[in-house]
Protein backbone atom coordinates (compact mmCIF):
# COMPACT_ATOMS: atom_id res chain seq x y z
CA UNK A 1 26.39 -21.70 9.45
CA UNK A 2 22.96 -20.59 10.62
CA UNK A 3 19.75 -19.63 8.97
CA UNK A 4 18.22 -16.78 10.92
CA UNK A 5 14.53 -15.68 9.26
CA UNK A 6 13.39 -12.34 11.14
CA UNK A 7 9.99 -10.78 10.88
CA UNK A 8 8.99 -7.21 9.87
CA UNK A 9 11.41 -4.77 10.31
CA UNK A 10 9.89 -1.63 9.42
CA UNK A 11 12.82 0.75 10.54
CA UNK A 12 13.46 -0.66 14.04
CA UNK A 13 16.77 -0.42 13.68
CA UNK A 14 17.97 -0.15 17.35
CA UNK A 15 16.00 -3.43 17.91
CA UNK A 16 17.27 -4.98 15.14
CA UNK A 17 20.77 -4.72 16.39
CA UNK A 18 20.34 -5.55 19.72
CA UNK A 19 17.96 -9.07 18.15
CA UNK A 20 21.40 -10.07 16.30
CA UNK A 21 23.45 -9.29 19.00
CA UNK A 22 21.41 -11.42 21.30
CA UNK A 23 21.19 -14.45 18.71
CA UNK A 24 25.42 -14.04 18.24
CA UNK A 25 24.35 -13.57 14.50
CA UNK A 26 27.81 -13.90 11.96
CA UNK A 27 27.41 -11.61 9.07
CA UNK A 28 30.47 -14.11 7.87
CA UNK A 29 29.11 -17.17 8.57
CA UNK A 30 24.91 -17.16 8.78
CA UNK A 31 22.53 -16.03 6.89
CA UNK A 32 19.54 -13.44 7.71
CA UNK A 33 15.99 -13.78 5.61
CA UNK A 34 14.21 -11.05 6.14
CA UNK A 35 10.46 -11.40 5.31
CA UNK A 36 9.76 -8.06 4.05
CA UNK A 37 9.03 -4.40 5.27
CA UNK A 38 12.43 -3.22 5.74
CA UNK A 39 11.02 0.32 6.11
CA UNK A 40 8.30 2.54 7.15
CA UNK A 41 6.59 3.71 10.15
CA UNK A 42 9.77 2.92 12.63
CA UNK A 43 12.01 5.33 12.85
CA UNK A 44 15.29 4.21 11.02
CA UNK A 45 14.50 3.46 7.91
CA UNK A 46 17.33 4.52 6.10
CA UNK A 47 19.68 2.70 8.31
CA UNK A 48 18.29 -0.55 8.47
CA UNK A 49 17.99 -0.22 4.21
CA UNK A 50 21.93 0.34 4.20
CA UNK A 51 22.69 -2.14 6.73
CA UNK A 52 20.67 -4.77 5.15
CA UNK A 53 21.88 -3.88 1.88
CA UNK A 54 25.77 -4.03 3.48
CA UNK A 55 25.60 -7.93 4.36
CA UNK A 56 25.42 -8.73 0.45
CA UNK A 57 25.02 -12.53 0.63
CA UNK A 58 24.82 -12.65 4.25
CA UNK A 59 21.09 -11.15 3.75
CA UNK A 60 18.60 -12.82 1.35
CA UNK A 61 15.16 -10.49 1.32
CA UNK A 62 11.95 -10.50 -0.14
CA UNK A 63 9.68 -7.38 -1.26
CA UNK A 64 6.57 -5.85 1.33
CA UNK A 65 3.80 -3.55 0.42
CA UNK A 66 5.88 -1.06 2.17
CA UNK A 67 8.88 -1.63 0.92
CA UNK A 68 7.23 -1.70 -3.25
CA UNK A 69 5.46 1.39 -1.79
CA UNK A 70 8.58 3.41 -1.14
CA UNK A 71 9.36 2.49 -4.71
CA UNK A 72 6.25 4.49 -5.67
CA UNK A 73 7.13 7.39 -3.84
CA UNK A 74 9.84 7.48 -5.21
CA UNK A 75 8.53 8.17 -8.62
CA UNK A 76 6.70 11.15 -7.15
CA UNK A 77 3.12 8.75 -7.44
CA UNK A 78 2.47 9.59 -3.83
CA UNK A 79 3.70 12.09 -1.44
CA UNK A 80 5.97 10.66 1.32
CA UNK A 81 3.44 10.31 4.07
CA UNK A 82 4.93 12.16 7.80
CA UNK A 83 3.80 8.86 9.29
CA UNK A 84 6.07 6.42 6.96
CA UNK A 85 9.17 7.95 8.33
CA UNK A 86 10.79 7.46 4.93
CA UNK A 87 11.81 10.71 3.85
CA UNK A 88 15.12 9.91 4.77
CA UNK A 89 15.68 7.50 2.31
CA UNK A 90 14.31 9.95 -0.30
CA UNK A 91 16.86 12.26 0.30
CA UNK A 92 19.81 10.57 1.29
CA UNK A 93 22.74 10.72 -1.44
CA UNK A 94 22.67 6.57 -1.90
CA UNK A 95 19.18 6.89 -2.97
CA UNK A 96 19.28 5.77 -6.37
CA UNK A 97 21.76 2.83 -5.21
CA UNK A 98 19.35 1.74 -2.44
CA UNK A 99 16.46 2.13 -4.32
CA UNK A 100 17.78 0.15 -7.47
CA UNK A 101 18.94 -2.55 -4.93
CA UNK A 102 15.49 -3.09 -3.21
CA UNK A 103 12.88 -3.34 -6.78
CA UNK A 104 15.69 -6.47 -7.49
CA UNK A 105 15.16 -8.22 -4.53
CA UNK A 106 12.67 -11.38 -5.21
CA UNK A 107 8.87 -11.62 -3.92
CA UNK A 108 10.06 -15.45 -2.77
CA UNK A 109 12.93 -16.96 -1.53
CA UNK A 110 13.69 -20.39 -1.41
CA UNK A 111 15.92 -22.59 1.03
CA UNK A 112 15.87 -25.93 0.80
CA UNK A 113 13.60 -26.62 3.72
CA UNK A 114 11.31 -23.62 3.61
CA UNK A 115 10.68 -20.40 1.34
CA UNK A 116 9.92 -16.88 2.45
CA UNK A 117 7.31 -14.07 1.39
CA UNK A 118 6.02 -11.33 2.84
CA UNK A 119 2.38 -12.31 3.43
CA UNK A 120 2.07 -15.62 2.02
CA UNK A 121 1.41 -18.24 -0.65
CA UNK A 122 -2.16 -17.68 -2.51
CA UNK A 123 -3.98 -21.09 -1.68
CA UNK A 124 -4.88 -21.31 -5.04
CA UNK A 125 -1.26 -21.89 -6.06
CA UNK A 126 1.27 -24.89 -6.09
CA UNK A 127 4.58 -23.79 -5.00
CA UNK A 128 4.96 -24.14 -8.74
CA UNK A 129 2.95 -21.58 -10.06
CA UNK A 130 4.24 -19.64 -7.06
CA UNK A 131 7.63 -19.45 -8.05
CA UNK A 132 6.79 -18.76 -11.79
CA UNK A 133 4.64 -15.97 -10.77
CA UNK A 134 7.16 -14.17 -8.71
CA UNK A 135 9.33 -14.54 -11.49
CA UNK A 136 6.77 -12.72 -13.77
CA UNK A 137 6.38 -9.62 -11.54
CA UNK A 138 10.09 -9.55 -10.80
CA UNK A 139 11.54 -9.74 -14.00
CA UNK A 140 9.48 -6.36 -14.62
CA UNK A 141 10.54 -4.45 -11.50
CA UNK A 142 14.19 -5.32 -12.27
CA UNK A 143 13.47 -3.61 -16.16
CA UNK A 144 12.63 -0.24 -17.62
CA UNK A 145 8.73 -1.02 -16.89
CA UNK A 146 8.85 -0.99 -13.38
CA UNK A 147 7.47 2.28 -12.90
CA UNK A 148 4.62 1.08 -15.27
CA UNK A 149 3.78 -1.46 -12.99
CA UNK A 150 4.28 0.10 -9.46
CA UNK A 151 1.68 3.01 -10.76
CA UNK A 152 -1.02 0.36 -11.43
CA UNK A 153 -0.79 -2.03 -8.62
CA UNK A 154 -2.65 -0.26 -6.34
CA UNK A 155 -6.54 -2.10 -6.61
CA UNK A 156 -8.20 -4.82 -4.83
CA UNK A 157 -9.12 -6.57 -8.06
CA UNK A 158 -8.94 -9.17 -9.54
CA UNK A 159 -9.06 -11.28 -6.11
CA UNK A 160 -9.39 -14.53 -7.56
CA UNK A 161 -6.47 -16.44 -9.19
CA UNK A 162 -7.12 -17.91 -12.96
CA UNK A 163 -4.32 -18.55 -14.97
CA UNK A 164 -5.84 -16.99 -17.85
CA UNK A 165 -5.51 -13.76 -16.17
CA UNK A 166 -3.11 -11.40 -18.35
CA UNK A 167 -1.00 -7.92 -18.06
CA UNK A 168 -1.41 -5.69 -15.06
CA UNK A 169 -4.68 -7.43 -13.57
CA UNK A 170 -2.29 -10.65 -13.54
CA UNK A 171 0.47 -9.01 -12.09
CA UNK A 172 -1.51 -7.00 -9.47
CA UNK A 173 -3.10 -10.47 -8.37
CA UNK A 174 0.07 -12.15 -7.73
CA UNK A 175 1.33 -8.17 -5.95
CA UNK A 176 -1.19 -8.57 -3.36
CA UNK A 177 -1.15 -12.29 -2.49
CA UNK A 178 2.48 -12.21 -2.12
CA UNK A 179 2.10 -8.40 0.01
CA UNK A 180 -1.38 -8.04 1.18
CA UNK A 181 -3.28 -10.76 1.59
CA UNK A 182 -4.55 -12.13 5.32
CA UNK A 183 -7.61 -13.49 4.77
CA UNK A 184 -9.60 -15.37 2.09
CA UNK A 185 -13.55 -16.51 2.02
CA UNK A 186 -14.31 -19.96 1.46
CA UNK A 187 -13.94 -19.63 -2.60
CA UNK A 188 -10.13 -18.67 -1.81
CA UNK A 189 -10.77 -15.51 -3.05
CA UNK A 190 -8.68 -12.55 -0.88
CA UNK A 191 -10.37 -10.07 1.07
CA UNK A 192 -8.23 -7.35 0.98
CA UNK A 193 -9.49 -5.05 3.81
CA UNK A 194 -9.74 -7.14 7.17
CA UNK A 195 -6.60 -6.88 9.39
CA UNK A 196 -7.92 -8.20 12.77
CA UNK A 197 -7.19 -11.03 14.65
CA UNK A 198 -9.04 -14.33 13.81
CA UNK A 199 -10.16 -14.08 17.61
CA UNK A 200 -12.06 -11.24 16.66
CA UNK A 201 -13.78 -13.14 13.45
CA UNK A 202 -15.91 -15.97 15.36
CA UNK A 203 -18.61 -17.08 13.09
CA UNK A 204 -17.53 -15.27 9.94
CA UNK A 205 -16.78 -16.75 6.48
CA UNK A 206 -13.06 -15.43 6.29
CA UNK A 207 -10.64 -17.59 6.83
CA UNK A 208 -6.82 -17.10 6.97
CA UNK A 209 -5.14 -18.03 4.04
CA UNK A 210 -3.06 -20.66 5.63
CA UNK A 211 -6.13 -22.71 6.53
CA UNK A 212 -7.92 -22.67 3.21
CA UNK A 213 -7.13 -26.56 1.25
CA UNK A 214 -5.11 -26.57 -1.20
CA UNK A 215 -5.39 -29.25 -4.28
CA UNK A 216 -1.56 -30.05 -3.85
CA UNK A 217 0.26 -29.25 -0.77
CA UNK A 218 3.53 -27.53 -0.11
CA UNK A 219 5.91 -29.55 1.33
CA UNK A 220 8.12 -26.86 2.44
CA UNK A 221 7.67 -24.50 5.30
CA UNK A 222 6.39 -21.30 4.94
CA UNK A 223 7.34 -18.40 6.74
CA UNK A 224 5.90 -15.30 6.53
CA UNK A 225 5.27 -12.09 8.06
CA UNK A 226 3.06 -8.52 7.62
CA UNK A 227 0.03 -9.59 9.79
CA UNK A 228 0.93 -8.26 13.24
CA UNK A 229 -2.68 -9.01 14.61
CA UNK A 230 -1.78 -12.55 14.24
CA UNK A 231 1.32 -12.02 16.94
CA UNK A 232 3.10 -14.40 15.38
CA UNK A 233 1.78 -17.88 14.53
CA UNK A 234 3.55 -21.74 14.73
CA UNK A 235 1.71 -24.26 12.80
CA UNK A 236 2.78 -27.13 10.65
CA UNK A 237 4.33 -25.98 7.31
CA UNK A 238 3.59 -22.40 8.07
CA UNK A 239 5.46 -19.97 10.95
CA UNK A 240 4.61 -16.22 11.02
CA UNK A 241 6.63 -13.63 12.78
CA UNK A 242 5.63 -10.34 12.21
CA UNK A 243 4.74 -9.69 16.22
CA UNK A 244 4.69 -5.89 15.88
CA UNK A 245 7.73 -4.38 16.76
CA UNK A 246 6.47 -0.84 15.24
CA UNK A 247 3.44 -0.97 17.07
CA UNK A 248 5.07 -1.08 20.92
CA UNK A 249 5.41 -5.37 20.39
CA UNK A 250 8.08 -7.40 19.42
CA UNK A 251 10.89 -8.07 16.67
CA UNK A 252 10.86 -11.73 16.28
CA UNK A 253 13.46 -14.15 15.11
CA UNK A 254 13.92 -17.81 14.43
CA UNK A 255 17.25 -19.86 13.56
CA UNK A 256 16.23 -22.52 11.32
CA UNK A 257 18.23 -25.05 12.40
CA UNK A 258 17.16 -25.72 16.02
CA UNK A 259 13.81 -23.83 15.45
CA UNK A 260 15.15 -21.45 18.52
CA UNK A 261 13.00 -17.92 18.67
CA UNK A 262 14.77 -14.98 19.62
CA UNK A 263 12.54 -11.84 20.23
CA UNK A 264 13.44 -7.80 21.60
CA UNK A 265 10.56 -5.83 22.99
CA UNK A 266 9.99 -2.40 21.23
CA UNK A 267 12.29 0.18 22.30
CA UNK A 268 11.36 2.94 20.33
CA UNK A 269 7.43 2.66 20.31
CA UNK A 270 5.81 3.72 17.04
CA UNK A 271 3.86 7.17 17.96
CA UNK A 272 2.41 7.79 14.66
């Protein structure tokens, strides 16, 4: 058995097949973890949702801004945006099924040698708190008050972790460091608004999360995705691999075991 961990999907479908097919991926004997953004802006959406979805155990996924926004558009918060490509899913007869399958998958996932989120680990957290604050937020998407929460997580604020933080400005903390956050400034608080390269930053006080200190480290690798200006990063402790598919780039792919990369070049480039 294989552990395959693949970046941001975001309806690529047609490279997503052809990714598996090229890494000889077993939906009976690996396992895919998928770091987020099954949907939007690519244009199979819907398909990649049900296919994930099919692999049951084969598939272990954790929640992206895109994929907890769909969730709010589908409470009729927001119209479904031309651009997201997601109407599909909106209107496709499994909708309630898909829908009530994605708001219980996890914000982290844990193997025994790494764990997976969408953006990343706040560096104001132990892996500790980490995993108990996932825990918080999902326990409420999986309930009755999950539309409660996916109305009010939409704010930049709080941006800096205190565990005496309560109710929604808790919970929208621990949203966006687990689904939005890139960069942080020197007091690890997250900016929430710069998505370019760190190239681009030369003499600026943001900093990527990953190379902020942190007062205990994790011991486990982190992989990560949702930061496409980043193209993909390989560091100690920390590997991203979003690498843009939707945006013309790449769908990237690494089996754990060997630390192989397996990549397919967009084939249906994202035109807005």
């Amino acid at each position: 058995m294989s552990n395959y961990i693949i970046g941001d999907i975001q309806g690529c479908f047609d490279e997503l097949e052809l990714l598996l097919e090229k890494a000889k991926f077993s939906t009976s004997n690996d396992v895919l973890w998928v770091v987020g953004d099954l949907v939007a802006r690519g244009p199979k959406s819907l398909k990649t949702l049900r296919f994930i979805k099919s692999l049951g155990k084969s598939a272990r996924v954790v929640l992206g801004n895109h994929d907890l926004h769909l969730l709010s558009v589908s409470l009729g918060l927001f119209p479904a945006k031309k651009k997201d490509k997601t109407s599909a899913i909106l209107k496709a007869s499994d909708r309630d099924e898909l829908l009530t399958w994605l708001r219980h998958q996890p914000l982290l996932a844990e193997h025994d040698e790494f764990v997976i989120c969408h953006a990343g680990i706040s560096p104001q957290w132990t892996l500790s708190t980490a995993r108990k604050c996932a825990e918080e937020v999902e326990a409420i998407l999986r309930g009755d008050q999950w539309p409660w929460l996916v109305k009010n997580m939409y704010d930049n604020k709080p941006n800096l972790w205190s565990s005496r933080l309560e109710g929604i400005e808790r919970y929208r903390y621990i949203i966006n460091a687990f689904t939005r956050m890139r960069y942080c400034f020197p007091d690890a608080s997250l900016d929430m608004e710069c998505k370019r390269s760190p190239k681009e930053l030369v003499g600026s006080d943001l900093k990527p999360w990953f190379e902020l200190k942190r007062s205990k480290k994790i011991k486990k690798t982190i992989l990560f995705g949702h930061w496409a200006a980043l193209e993909g990063c390989n560091r100690k402790r920390v590997i991203g691999l979003d690498t843009g598919c939707v945006w013309g780039g790449r769908l990237t792919m690494i089996r754990w075991e060997d630390r192989k990369y397996f990549t397919q070049r967009s084939v249906t480039q994202f035109t807005g």
